[in-house]
N, C-alpha and C. Protein backbone atom coordinates (compact mmCIF):
# COMPACT_ATOMS: atom_id res chain seq x y z
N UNK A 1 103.44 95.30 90.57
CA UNK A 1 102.02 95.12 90.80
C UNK A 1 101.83 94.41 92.14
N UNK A 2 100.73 94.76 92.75
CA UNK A 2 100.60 94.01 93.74
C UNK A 2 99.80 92.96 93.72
N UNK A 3 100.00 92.00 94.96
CA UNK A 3 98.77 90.81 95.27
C UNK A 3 97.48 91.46 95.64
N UNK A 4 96.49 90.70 95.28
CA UNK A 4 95.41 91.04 96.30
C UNK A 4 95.22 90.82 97.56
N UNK A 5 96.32 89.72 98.10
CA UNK A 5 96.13 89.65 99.36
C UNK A 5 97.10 90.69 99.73
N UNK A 6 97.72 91.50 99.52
CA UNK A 6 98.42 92.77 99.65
C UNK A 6 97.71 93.76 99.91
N UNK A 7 96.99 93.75 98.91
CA UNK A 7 95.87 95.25 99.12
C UNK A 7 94.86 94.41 100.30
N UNK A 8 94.42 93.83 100.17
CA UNK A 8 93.44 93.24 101.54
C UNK A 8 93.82 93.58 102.80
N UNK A 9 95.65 93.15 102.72
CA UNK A 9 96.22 93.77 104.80
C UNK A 9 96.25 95.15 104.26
N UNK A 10 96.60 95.58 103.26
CA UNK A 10 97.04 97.28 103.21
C UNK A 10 95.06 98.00 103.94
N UNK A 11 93.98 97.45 103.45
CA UNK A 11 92.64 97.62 103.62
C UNK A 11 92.60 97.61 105.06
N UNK A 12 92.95 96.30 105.69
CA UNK A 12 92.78 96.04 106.81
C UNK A 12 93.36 96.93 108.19
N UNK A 13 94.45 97.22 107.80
CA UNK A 13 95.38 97.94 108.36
C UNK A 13 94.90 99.23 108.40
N UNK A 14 94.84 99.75 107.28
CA UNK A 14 94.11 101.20 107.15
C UNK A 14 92.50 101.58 107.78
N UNK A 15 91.95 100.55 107.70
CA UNK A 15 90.57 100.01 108.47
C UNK A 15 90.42 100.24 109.94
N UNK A 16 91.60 99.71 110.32
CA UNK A 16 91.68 99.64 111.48
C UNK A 16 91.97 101.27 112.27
N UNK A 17 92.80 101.36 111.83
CA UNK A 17 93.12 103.01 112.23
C UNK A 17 92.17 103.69 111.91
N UNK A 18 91.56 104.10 110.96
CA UNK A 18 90.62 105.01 110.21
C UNK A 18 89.33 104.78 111.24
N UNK A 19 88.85 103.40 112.06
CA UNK A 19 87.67 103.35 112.70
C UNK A 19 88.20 103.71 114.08
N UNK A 20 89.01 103.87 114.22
CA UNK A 20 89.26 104.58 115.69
C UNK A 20 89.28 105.98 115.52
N UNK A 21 89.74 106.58 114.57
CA UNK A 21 89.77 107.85 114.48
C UNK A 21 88.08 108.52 114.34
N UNK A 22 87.56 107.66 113.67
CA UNK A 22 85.95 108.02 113.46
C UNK A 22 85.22 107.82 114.51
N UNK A 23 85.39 106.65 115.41
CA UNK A 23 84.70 106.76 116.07
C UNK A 23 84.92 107.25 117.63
N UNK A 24 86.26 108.15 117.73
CA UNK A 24 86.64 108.91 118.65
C UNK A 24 86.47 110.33 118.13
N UNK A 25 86.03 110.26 117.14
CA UNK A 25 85.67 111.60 116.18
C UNK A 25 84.16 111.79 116.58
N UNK A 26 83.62 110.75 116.38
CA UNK A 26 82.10 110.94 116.39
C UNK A 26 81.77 111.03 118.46
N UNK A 27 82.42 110.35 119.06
CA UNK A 27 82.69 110.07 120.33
C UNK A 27 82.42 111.86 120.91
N UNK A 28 83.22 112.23 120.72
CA UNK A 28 83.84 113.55 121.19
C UNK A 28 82.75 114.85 121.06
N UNK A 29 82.61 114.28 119.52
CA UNK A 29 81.50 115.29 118.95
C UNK A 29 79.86 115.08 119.49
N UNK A 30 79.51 113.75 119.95
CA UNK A 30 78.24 113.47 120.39
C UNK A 30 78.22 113.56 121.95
N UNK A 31 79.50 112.30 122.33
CA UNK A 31 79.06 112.13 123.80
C UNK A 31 78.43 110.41 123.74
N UNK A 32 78.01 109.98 122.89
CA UNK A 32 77.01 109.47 122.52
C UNK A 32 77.81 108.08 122.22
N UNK A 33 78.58 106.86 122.74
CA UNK A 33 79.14 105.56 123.02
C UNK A 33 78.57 104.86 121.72
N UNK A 34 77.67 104.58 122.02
CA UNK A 34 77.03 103.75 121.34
C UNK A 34 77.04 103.90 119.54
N UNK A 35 76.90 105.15 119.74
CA UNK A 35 76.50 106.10 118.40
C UNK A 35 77.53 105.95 117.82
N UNK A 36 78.61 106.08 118.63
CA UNK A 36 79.80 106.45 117.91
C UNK A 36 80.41 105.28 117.16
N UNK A 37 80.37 104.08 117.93
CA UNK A 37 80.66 102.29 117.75
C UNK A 37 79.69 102.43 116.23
N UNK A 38 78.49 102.49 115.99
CA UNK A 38 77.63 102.03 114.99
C UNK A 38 78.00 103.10 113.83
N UNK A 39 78.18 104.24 114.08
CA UNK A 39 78.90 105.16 112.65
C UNK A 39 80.43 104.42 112.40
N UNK A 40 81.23 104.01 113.25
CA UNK A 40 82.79 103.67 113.37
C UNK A 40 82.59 102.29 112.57
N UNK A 41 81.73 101.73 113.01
CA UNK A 41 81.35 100.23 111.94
C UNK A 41 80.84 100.16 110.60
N UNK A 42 80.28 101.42 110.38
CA UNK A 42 79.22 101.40 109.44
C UNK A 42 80.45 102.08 108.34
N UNK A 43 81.37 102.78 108.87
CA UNK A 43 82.01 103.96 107.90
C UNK A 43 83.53 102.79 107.23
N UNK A 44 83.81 101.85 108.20
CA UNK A 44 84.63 100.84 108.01
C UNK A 44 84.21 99.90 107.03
N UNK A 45 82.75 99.19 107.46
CA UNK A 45 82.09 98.38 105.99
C UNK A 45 82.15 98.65 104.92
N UNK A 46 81.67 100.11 104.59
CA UNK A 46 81.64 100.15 103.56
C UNK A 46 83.15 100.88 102.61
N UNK A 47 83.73 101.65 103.51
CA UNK A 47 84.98 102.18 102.86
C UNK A 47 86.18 100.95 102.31
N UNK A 48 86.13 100.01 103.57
CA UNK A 48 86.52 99.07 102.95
C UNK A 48 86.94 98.26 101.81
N UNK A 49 85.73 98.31 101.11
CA UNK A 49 85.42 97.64 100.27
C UNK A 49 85.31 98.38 99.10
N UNK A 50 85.57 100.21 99.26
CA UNK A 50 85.56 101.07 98.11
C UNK A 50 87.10 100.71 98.00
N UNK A 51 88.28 101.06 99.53
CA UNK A 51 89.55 100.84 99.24
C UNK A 51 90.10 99.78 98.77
N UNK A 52 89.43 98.57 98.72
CA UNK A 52 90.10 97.42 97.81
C UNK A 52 90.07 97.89 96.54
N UNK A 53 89.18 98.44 95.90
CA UNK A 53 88.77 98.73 94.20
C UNK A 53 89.52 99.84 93.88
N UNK A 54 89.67 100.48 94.49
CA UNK A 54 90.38 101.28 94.53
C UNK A 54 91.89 101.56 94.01
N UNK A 55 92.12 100.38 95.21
CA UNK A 55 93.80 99.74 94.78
C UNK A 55 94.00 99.19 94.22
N UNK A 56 92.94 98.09 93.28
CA UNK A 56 93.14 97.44 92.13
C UNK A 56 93.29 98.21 90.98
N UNK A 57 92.10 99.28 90.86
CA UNK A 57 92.06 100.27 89.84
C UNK A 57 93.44 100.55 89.53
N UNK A 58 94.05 101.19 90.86
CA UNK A 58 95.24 102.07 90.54
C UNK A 58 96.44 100.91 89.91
N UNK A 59 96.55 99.90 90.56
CA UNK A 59 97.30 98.70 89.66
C UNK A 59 97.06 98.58 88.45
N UNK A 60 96.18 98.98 87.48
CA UNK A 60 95.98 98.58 86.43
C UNK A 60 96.46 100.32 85.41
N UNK A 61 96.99 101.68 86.46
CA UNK A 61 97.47 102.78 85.84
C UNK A 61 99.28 103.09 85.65
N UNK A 62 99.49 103.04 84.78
CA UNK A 62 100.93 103.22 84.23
C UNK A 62 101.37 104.32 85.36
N UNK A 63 100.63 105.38 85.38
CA UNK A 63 101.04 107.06 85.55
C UNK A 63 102.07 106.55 87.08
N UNK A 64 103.22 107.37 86.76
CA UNK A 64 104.24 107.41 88.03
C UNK A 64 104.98 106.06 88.51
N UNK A 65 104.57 104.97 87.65
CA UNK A 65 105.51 104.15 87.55
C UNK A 65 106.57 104.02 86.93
N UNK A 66 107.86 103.42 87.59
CA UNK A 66 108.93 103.29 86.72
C UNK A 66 109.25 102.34 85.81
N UNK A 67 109.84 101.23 84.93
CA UNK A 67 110.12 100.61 84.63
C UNK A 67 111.38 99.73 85.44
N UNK A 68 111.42 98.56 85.37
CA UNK A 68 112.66 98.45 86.05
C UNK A 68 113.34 97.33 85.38
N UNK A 69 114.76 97.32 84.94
CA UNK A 69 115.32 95.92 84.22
C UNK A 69 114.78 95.05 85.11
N UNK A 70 115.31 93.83 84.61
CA UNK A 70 115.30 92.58 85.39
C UNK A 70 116.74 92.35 85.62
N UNK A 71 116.92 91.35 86.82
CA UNK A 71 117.98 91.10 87.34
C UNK A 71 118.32 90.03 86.91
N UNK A 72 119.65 89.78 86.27
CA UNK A 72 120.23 88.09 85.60
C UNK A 72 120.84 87.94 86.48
N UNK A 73 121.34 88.77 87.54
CA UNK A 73 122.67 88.82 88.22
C UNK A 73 122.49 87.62 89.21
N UNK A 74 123.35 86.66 89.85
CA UNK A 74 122.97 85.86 91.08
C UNK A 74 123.78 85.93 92.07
């Protein structure tokens, strides 16, 4: 399982990349600087904050996990 401060840099990290891509996406497609900064911010706020819940959700699903002993060994 993970921390939440785990999923927070995993958010952050992914955040970061994902608003450059959008807003060199939107950049390209408009022309339009400004435009592109305020969709690139706006699409980061809120995804954000879907991808934290997201990753908690999935922490709380069995499916495709393994089990794993524990280690006595030292």
């Amino acid at each position: 399982m993970e921390t939440h401060r785990r999923s927070i840099a995993k958010a952050l990290s992914w955040r970061f990349l994902a608003t450059i891509i959008t807003t060199t996406l939107v950049y390209l497609l408009t022309g339009k600087g400004e435009f592109a900064a305020t969709v690139g911010l706006a699409d980061t706020l809120i995804k954000f904050f879907i991808y934290i819940a997201h990753e908690r959700a999935w922490n709380k699903v069995a499916y495709g996990r393994q089990k794993t002993e524990p280690d006595y060994s030292i």
